[in-house]
Every structure is written in C-alpha cells, then in structure tokens.
C-alpha atoms as a PDB file:
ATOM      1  CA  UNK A   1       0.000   0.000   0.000  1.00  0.00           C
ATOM      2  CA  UNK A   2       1.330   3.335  -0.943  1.00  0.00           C
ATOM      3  CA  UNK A   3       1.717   5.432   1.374  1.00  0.00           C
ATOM      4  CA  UNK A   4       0.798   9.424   0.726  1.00  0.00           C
ATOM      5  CA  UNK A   5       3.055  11.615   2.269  1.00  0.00           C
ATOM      6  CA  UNK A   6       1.434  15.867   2.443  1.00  0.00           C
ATOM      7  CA  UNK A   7       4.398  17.987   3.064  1.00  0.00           C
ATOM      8  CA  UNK A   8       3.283  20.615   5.124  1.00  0.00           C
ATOM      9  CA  UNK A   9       4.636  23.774   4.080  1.00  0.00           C
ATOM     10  CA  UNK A  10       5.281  26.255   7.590  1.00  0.00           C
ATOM     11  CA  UNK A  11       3.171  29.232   6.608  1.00  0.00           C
ATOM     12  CA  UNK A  12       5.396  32.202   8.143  1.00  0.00           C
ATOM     13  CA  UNK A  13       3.754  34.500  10.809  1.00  0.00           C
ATOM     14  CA  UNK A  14       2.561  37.690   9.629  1.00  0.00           C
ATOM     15  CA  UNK A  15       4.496  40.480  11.922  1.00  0.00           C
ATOM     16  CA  UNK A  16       2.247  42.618  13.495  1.00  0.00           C
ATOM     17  CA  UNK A  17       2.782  46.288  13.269  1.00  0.00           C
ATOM     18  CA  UNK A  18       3.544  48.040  16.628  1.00  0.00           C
ATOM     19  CA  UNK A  19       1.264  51.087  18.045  1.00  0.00           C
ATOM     20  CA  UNK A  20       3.793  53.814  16.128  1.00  0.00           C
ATOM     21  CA  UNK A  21       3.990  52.187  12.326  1.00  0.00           C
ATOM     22  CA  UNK A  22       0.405  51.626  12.292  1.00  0.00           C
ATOM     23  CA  UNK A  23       0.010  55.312  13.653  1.00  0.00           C
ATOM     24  CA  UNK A  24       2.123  56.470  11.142  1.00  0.00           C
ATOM     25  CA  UNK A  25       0.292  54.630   8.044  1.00  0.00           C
ATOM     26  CA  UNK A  26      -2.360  56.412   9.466  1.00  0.00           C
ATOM     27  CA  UNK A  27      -1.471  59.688  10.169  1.00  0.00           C
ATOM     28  CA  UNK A  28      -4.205  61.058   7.824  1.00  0.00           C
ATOM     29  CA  UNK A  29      -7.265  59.767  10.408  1.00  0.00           C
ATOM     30  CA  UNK A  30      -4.752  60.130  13.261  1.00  0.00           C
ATOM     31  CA  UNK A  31      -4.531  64.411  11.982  1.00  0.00           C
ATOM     32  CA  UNK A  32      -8.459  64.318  11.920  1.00  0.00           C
ATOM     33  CA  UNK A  33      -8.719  63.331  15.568  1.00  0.00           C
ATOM     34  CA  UNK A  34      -6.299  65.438  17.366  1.00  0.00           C
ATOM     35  CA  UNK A  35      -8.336  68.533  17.604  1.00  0.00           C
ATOM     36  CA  UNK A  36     -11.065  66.674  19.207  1.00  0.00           C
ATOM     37  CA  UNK A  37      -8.285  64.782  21.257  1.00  0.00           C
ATOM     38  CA  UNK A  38      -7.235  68.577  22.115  1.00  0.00           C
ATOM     39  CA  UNK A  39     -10.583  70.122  23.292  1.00  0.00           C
ATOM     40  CA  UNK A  40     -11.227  67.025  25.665  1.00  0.00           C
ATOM     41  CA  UNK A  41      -7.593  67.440  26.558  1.00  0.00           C
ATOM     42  CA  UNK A  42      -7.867  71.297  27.459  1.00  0.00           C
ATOM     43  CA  UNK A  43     -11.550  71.272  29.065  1.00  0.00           C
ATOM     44  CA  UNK A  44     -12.299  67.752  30.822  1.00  0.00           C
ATOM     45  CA  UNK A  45      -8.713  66.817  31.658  1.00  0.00           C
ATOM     46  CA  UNK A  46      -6.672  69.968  32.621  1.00  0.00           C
ATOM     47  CA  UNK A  47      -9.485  71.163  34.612  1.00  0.00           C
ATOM     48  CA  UNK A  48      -8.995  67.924  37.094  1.00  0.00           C
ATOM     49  CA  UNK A  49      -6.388  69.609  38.639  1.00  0.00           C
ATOM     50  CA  UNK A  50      -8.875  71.617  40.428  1.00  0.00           C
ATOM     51  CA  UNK A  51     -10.369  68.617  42.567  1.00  0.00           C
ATOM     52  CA  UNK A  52      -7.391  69.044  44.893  1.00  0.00           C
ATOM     53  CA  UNK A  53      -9.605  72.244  46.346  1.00  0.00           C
ATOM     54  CA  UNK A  54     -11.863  69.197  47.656  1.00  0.00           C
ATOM     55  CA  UNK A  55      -8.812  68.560  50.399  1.00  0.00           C
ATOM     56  CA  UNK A  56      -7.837  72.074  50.976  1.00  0.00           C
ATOM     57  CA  UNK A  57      -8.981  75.188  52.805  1.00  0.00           C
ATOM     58  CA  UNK A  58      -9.103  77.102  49.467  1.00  0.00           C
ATOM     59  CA  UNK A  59      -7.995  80.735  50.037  1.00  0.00           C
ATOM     60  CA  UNK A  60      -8.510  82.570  46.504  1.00  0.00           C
ATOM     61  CA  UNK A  61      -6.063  84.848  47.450  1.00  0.00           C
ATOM     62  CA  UNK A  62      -3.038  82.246  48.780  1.00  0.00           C
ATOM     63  CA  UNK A  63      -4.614  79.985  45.568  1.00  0.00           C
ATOM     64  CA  UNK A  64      -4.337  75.882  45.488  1.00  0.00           C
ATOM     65  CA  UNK A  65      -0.426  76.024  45.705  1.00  0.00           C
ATOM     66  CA  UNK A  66      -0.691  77.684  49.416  1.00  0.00           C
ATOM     67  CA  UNK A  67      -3.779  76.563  50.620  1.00  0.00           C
ATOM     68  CA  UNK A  68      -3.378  74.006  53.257  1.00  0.00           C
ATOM     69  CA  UNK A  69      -4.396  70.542  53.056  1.00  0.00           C
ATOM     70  CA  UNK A  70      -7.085  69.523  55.213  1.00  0.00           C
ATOM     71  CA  UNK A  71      -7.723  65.536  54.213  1.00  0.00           C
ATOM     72  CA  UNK A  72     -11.253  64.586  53.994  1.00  0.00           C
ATOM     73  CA  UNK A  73     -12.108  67.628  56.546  1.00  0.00           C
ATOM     74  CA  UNK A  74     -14.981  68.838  53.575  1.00  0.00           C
ATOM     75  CA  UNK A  75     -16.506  64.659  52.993  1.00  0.00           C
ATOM     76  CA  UNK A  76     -17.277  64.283  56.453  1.00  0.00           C
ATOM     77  CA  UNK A  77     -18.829  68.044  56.932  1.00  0.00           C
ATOM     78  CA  UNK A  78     -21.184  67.045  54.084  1.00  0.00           C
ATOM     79  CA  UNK A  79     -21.994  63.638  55.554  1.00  0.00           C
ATOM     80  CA  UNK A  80     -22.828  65.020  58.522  1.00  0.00           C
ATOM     81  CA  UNK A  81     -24.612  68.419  57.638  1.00  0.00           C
ATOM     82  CA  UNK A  82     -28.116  68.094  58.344  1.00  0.00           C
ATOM     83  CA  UNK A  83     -29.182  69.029  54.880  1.00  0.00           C
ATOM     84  CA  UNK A  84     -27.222  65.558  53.593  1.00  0.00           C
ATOM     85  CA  UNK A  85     -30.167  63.211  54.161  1.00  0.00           C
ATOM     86  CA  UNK A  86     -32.859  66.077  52.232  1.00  0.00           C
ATOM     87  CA  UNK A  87     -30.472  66.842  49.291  1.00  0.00           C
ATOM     88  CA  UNK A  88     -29.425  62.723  48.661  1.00  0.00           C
ATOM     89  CA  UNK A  89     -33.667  61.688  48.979  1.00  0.00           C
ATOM     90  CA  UNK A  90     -34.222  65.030  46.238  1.00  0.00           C
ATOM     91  CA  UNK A  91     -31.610  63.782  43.842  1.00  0.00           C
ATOM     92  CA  UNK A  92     -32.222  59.983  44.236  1.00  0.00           C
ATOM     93  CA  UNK A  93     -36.192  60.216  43.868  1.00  0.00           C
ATOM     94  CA  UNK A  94     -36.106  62.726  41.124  1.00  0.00           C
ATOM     95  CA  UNK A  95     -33.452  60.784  39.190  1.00  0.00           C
ATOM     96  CA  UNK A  96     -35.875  57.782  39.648  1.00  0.00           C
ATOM     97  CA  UNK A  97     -38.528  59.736  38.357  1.00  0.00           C
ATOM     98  CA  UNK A  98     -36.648  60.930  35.359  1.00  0.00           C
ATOM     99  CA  UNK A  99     -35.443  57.228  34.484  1.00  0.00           C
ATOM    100  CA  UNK A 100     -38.718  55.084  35.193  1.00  0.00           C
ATOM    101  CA  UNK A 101     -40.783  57.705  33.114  1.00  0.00           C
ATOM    102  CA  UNK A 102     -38.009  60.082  31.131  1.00  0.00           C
ATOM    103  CA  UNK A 103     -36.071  56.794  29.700  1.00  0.00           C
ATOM    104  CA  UNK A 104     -39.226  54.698  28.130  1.00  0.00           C
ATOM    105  CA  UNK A 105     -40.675  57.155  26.798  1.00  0.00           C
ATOM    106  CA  UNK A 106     -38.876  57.802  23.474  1.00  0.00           C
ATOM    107  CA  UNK A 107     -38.646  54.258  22.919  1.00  0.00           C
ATOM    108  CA  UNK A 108     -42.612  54.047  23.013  1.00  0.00           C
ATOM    109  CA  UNK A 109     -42.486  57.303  20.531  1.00  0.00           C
ATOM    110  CA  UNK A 110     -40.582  55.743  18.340  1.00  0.00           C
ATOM    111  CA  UNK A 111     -42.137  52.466  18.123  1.00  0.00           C
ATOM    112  CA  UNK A 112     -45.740  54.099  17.726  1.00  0.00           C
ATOM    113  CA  UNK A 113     -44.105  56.567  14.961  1.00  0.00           C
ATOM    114  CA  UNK A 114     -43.002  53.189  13.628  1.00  0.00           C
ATOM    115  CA  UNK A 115     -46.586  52.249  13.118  1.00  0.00           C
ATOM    116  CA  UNK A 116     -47.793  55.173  11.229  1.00  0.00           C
ATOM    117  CA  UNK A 117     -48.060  55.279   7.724  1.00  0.00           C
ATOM    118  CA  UNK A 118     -49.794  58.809   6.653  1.00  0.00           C
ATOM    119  CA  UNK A 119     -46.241  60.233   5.881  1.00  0.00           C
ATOM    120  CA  UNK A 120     -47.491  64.038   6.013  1.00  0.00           C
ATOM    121  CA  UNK A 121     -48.906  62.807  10.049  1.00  0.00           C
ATOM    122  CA  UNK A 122     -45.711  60.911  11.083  1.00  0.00           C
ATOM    123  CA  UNK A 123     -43.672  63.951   9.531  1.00  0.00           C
ATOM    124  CA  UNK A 124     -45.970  66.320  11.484  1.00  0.00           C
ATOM    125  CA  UNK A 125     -45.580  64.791  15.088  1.00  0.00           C
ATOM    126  CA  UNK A 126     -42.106  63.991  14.663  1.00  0.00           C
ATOM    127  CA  UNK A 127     -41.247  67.907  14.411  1.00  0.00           C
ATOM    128  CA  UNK A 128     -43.524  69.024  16.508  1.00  0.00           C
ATOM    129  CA  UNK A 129     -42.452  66.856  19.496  1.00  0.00           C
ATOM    130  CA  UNK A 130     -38.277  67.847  18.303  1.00  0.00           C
ATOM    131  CA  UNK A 131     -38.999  71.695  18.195  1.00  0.00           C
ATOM    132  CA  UNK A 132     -38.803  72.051  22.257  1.00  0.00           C
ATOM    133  CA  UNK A 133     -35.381  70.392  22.541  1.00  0.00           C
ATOM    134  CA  UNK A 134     -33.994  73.041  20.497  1.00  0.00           C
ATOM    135  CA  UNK A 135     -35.781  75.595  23.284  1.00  0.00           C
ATOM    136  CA  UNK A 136     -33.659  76.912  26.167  1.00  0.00           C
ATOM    137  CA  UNK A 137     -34.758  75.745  30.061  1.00  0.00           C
ATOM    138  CA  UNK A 138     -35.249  80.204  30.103  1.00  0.00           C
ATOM    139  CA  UNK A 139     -37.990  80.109  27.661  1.00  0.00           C
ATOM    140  CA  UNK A 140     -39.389  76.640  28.839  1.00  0.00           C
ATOM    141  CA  UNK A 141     -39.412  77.372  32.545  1.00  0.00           C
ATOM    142  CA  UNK A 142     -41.454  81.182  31.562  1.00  0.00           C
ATOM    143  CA  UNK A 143     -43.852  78.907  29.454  1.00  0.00           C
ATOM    144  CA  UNK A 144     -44.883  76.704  32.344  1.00  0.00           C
ATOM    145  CA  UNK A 145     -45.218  79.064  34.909  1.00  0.00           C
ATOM    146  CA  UNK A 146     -47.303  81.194  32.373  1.00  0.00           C
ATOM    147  CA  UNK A 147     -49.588  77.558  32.002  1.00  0.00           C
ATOM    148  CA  UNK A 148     -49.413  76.942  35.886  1.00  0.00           C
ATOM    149  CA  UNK A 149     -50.035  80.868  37.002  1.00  0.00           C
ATOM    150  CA  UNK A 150     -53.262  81.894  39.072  1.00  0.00           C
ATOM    151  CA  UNK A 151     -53.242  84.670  37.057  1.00  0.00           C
ATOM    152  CA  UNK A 152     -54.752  84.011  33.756  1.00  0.00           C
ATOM    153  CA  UNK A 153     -52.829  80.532  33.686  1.00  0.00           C
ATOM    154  CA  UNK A 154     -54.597  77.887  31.137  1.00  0.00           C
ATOM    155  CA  UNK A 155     -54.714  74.986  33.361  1.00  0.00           C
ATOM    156  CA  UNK A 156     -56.553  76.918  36.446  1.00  0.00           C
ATOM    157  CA  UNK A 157     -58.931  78.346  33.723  1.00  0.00           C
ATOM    158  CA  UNK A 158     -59.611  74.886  32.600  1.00  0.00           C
ATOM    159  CA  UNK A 159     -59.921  73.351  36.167  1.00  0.00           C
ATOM    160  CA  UNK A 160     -62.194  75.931  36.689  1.00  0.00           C
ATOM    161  CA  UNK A 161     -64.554  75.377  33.606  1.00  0.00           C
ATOM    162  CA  UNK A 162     -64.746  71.819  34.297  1.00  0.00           C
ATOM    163  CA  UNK A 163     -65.347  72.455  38.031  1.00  0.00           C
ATOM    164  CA  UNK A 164     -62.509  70.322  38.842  1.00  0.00           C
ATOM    165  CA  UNK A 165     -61.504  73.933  41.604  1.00  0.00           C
ATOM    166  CA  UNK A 166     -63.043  76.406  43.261  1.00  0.00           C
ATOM    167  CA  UNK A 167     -60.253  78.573  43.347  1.00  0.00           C
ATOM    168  CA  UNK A 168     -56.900  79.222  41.225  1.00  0.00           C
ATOM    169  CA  UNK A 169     -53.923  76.581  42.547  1.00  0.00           C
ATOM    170  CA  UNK A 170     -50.587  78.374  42.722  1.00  0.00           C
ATOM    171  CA  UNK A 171     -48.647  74.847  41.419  1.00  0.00           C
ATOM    172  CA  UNK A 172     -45.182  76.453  42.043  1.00  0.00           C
ATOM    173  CA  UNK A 173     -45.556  77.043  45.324  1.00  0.00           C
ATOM    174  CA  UNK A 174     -47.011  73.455  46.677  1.00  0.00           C
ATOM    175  CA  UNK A 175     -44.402  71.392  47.315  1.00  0.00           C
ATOM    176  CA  UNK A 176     -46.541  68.065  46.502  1.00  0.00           C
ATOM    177  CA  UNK A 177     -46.836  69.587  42.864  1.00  0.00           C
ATOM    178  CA  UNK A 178     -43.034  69.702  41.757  1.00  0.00           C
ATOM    179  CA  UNK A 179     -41.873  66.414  41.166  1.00  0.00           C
ATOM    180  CA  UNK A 180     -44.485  66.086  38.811  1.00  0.00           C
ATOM    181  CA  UNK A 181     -43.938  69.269  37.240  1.00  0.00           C
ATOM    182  CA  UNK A 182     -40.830  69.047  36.432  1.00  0.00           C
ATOM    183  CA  UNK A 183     -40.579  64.918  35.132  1.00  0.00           C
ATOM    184  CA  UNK A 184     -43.629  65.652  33.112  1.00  0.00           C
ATOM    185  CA  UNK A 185     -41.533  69.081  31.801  1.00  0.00           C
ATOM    186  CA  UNK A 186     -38.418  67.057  31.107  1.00  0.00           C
ATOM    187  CA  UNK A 187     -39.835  64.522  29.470  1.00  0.00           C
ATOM    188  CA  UNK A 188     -42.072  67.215  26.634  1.00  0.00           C
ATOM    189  CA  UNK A 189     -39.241  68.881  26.236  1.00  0.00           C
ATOM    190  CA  UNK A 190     -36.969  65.584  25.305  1.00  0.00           C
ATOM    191  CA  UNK A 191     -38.841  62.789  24.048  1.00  0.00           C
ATOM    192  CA  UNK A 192     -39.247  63.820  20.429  1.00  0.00           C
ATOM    193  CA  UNK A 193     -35.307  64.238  20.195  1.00  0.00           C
ATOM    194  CA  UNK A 194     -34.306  61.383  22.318  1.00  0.00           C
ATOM    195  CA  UNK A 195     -36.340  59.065  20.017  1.00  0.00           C
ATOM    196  CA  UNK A 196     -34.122  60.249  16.820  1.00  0.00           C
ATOM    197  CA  UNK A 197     -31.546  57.529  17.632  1.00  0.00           C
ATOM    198  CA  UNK A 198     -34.621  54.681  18.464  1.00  0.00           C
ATOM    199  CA  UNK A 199     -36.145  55.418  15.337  1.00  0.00           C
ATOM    200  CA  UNK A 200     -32.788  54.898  13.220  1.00  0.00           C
ATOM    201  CA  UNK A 201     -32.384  51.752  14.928  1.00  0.00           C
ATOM    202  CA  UNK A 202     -35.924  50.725  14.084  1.00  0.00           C
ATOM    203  CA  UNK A 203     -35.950  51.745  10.341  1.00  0.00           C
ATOM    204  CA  UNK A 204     -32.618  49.087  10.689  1.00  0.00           C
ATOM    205  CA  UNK A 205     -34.514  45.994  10.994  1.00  0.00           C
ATOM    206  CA  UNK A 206     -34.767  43.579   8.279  1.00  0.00           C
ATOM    207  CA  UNK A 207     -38.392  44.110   6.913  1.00  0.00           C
ATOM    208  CA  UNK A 208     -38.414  40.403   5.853  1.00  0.00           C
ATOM    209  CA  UNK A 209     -38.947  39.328   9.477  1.00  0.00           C
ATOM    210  CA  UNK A 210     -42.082  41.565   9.708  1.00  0.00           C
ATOM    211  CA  UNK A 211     -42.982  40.242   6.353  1.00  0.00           C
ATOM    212  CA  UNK A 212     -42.580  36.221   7.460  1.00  0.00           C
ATOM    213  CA  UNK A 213     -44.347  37.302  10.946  1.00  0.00           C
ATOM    214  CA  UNK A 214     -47.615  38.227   8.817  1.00  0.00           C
ATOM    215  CA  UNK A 215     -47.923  35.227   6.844  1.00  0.00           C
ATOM    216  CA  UNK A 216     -48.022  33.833  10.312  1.00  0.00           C
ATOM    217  CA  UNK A 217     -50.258  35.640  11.223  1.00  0.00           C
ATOM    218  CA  UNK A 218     -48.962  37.363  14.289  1.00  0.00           C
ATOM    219  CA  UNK A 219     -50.509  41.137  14.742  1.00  0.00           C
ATOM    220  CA  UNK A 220     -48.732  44.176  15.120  1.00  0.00           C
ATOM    221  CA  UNK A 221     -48.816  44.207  19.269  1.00  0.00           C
ATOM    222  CA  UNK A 222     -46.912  40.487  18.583  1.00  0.00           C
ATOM    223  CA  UNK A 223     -44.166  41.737  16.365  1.00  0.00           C
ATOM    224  CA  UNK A 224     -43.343  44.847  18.460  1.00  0.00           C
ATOM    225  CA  UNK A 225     -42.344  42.176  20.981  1.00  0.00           C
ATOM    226  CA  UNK A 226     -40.345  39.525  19.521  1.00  0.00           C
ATOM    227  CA  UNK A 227     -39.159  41.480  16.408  1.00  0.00           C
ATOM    228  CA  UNK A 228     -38.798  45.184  17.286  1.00  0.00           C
ATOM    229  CA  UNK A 229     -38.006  45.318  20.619  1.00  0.00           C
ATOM    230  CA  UNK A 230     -35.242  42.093  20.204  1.00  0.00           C
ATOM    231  CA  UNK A 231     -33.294  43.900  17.691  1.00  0.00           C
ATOM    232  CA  UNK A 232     -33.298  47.408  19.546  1.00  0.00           C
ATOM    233  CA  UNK A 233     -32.064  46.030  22.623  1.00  0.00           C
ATOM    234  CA  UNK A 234     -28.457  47.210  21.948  1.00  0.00           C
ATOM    235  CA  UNK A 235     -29.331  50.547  21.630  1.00  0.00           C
ATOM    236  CA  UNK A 236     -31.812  50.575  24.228  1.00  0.00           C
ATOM    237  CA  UNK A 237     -28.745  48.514  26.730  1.00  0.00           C
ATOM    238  CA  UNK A 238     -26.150  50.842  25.707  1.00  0.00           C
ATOM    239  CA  UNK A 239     -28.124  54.195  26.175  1.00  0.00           C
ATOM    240  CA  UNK A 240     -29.671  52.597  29.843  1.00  0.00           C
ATOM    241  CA  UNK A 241     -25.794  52.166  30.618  1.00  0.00           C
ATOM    242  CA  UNK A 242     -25.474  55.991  30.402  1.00  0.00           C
ATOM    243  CA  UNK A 243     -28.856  56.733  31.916  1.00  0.00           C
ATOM    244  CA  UNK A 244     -27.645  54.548  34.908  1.00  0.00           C
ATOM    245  CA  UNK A 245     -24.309  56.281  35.170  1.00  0.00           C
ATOM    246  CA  UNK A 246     -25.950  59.759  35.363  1.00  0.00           C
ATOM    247  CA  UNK A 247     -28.583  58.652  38.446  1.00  0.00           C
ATOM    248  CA  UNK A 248     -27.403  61.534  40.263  1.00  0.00           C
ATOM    249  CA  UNK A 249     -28.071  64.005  37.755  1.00  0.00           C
ATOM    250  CA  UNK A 250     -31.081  65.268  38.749  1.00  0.00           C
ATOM    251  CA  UNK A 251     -30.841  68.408  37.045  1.00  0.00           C
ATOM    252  CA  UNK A 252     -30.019  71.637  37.536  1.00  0.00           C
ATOM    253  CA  UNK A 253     -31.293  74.361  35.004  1.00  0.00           C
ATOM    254  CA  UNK A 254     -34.725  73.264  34.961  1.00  0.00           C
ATOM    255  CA  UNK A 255     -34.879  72.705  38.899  1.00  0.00           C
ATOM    256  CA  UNK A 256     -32.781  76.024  39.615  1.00  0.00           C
ATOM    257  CA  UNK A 257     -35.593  78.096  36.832  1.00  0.00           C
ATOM    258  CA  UNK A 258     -38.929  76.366  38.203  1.00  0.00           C
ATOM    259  CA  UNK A 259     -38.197  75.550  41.981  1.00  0.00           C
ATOM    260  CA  UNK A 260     -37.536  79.322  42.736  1.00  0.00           C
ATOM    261  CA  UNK A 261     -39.957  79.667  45.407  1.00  0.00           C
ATOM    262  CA  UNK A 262     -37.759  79.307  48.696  1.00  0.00           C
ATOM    263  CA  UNK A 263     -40.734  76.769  50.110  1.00  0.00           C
ATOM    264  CA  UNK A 264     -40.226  74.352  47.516  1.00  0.00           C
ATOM    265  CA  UNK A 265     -36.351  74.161  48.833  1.00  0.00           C
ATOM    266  CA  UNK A 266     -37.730  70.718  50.789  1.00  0.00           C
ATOM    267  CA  UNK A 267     -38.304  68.719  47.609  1.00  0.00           C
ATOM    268  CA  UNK A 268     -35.872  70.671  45.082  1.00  0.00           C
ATOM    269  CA  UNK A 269     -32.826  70.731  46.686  1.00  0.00           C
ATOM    270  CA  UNK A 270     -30.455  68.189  44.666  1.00  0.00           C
ATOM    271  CA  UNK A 271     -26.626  68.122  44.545  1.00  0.00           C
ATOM    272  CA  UNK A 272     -26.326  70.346  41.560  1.00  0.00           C
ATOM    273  CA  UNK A 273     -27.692  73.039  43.178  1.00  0.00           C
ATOM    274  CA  UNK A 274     -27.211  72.420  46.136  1.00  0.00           C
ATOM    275  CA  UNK A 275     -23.185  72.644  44.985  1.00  0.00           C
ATOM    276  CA  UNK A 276     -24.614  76.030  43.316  1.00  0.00           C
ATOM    277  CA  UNK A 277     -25.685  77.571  46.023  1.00  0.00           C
ATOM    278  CA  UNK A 278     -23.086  76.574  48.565  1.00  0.00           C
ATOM    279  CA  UNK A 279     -19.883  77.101  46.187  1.00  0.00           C
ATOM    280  CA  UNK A 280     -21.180  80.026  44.409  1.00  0.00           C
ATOM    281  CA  UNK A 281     -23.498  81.811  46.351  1.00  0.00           C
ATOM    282  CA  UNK A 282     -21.952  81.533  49.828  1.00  0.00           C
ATOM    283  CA  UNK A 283     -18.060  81.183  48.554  1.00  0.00           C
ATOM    284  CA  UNK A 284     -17.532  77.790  49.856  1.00  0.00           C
ATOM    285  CA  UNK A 285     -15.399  76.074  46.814  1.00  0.00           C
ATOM    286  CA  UNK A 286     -13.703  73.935  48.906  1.00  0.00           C
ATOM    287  CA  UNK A 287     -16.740  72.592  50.307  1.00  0.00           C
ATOM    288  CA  UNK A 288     -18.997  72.489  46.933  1.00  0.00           C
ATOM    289  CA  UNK A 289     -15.781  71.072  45.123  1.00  0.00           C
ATOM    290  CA  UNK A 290     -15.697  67.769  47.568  1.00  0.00           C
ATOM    291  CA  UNK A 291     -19.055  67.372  46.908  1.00  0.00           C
ATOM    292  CA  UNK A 292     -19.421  67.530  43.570  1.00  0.00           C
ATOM    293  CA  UNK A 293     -16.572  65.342  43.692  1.00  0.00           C
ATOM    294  CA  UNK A 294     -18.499  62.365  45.956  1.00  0.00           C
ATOM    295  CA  UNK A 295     -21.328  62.567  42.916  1.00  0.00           C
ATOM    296  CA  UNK A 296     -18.501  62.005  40.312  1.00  0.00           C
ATOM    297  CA  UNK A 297     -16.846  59.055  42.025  1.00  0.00           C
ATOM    298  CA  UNK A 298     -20.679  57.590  42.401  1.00  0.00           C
ATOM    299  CA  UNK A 299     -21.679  58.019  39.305  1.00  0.00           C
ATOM    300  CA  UNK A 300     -18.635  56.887  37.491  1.00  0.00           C
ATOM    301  CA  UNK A 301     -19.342  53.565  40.271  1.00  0.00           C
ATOM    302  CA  UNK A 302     -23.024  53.296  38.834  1.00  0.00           C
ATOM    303  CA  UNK A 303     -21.626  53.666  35.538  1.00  0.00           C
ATOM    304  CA  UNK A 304     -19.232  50.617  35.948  1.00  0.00           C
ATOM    305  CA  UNK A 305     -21.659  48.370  37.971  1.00  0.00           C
ATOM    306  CA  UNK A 306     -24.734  49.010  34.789  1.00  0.00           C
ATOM    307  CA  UNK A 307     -21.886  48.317  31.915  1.00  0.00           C
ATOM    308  CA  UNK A 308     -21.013  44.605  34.091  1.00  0.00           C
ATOM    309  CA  UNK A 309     -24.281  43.290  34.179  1.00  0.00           C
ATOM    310  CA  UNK A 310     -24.813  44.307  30.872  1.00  0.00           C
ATOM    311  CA  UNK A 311     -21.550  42.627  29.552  1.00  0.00           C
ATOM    312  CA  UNK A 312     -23.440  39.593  30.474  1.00  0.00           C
ATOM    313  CA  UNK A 313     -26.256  40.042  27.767  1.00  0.00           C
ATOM    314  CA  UNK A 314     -23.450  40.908  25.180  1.00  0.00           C
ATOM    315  CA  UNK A 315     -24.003  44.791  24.870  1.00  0.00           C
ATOM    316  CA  UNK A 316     -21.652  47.107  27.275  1.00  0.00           C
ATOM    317  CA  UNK A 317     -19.565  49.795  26.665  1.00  0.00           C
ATOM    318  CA  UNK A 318     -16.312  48.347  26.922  1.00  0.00           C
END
C-alpha cells in the first residue's frame, strides 16, 4: 500500500505592526482626531487639577499652591450636615422619576411613529415633538409658569370650567406639585429628540422578518415584541448604561428656573444646586468642590456596575 506523504509547508507568521507604524500609516485619520483629542484634553482633563480644592482650605487669594491641606475635613462636613439626608432623597427620587418615566418614553415614541403610515402625520408629530429640545430651560421654565399661574394661567382656567376647583392653585408654590412638574416638563421637552436615535435603529430591521411574521399571522402588538423590541435592545442597553451612570443628575437648570420659590427648597434641593448655592453663592469652593466630587466618584461607580451586568447580555460599553 502506498503510502501518501502531504508535506506541510510552515506558513510564516505575519508580523504585526507596533502602536507607532500603524500610527504612522495612518497619520491622515490620526490628523483628523487630534483637535477633538485637544478640546477634551484642554476642558475635561486639565481642569482635574482643580479637585485638589476638595482637600484644601481654598484661600482665593493664597490659591491651590498655598492653601493648606485639610484631608477629607470637607466629605465628612457634608456627611454630617443636616441638609445631607434632604439633598441625597431630592436627587435619588427625582433621578428615579426621570429614568422610570423620562427613559421609556422615546422608545414608546418611536415604536408608535413606527406604526404610522400617513407620511405628512408621522412627519408632522415627529417635528412638533423635536422643536422644544432646540428651546432653552429660560424660555421653557417662563412657558410653564405662564400655564401653571393663578393669574390668567390655562390649566386653572380649565380646572375651573370643568369644576374640577373652586379657586386658582398656585402649582409652584405646593411642594406636593413639583416632582411632577418638572418629570412631566423634562420629558415634553426631550422625548421627540431622544427618540431620533430609536427610530434609526428601528428603520434598521430587516423588513423580511415583519414580512414572514404576517404570513403567520402574528398582529402588530406580537411583532413589536419579539421582532422590534429584540433587535433594539443594543441601543436601548447601551443608552440605559449611560442613563444609569448619570442617576445623580437630577438636574439643575430646569430645577434652579422652576423651583424658585424658597418653600419648595424641601423637595428641590439636589446636589447640583445644592453645589450652586453653597460654592457660588456663599463662597464655599472647597466645600462644593468635595461634593461635587463624591457625585462624580458615584456616578462613574453606577456607571461601571450598569456596563457589568450588561456585559453579560453581550451589549456594554467596553
């Protein structure tokens, strides 16, 4: 019996380029990025030198190279300040607010914009609900307290006609009124732009799986769930990693504009402005830096924690 012998030929390893050659047979892209790699150089990174004021007794006049340190003297005044316990239950149940009503919404926009086939109608609601993005908090904040005022203000005149009150209800000044003001505010004034990127991720999905789920008959309720939905979930995962990370961004124009009755300080009071009014108002940067500081270091935890768990489903961040 013959035997067959294959010669087997070494194929020779193909060298990998180091970091600098393949920078350099890309210096073209490389030249494109460097002013962006410049502006977050200059603004986000320089800047961090200024978090050392969190563990000094900042005098503006001896400046941050002879102000004395002072440790964690500034964490442990804001732990223990009785206003720590009000501003952390503001921030956390506003936040909460924001995400369980602020981060479905779009995605329901966009999958009922989905649905609508009168072009001129879907074209019509989708600018409409973009045009108050593209509004300052100034001019949004003067249009709700023109809706809300006692004073000729459309929803008391409405209440009123449908003898839901008596009397004119000053909203802005009730403290059991805000929260709801101001998710239902935020969310007007972003849904129609925050459902740009959910309905480009929609109009992405392979219109032969909607075709194959008619023949079997499934309606349109059924394919929003096990075709639309399915195939979005990256996008949805990836932007609920950032919503997650920001928790304790409460806000700060639209609370600082709306909540400026003094009695609504109870339920408005969040870190942002709460670092406002402490660091800028009353000249405490020290102070306002270390606790600005303790919201970074949680958020960028929060951050970490969401993009973990949702490494497991295949879709994180990095």
């Amino acid at each position: 019996m013959a035997q067959i012998s294959v010669e087997q030929k070494a194929v020779p390893k193909r060298k990998r380029d180091n970091g600098f050659i393949r920078f350099f047979k890309q210096w073209d892209i490389q030249l494109m990025v460097l002013p962006a790699l410049a502006l977050i150089f200059v603004f986000s990174y320089i800047p961090m030198y200024g978090i050392l004021m969190a563990f000094q007794d900042f005098n503006i006049f001896k400046g941050m190279g002879g102000s004395p340190f002072v440790g964690m003297k500034h964490f442990q005044m804001f732990f223990e300040s009785p206003e720590f316990m009000n501003v952390m239950r503001n921030t956390i149940v506003i936040s909460l607010l924001k995400f369980a009503i602020g981060f479905p919404a779009p995605i329901l926009l966009a999958l009922m914009l989905n649905e609508v086939r009168h072009m001129f109608f879907k074209r019509l609601v989708q600018t409409v609900s973009y045009l108050p993005h593209f509004l300052s908090w100034v001019i949004v904040s003067g249009f709700v307290v023109s809706l809300l005022s006692t004073d000729n203000g459309s929803v008391n005149i409405l209440m009123e006609k449908m003898n839901l009150i008596k009397e004119p209800i000053n909203f802005l000044s009730l403290p059991e009124y805000f929260w709801g003001i101001l998710v239902t505010t935020g969310v007007w004034k972003e849904i129609g732009f925050s459902s740009i990127v959910y309905l480009a991720a929609v109009a992405g999905v392979d219109p032969s799986m909607y075709e194959a789920a008619d023949m079997d008959g499934a309606s349109k309720f059924r394919q929003i769930l096990t075709i639309t939905l399915p195939s979005i979930m990256p996008v949805v995962i990836i932007f609920m990693i950032l919503a997650i990370g920001n928790l304790l961004t409460a806000g700060f124009e639209d609370i600082l504009l709306l909540a400026k009755n003094p009695v609504l300080r109870g339920v408005s009071d969040v870190i942002d402005t709460y670092v406002y009014r402490i660091g800028i108002e009353n000249s405490r940067f020290s102070y306002a830096t270390a606790v600005g500081l303790f919201k970074a270091v949680i958020s960028v935890m929060l951050l970490t924690i969401a993009n973990v768990i949702a490494r497991r489903s295949g879709n994180s961040l990095w």
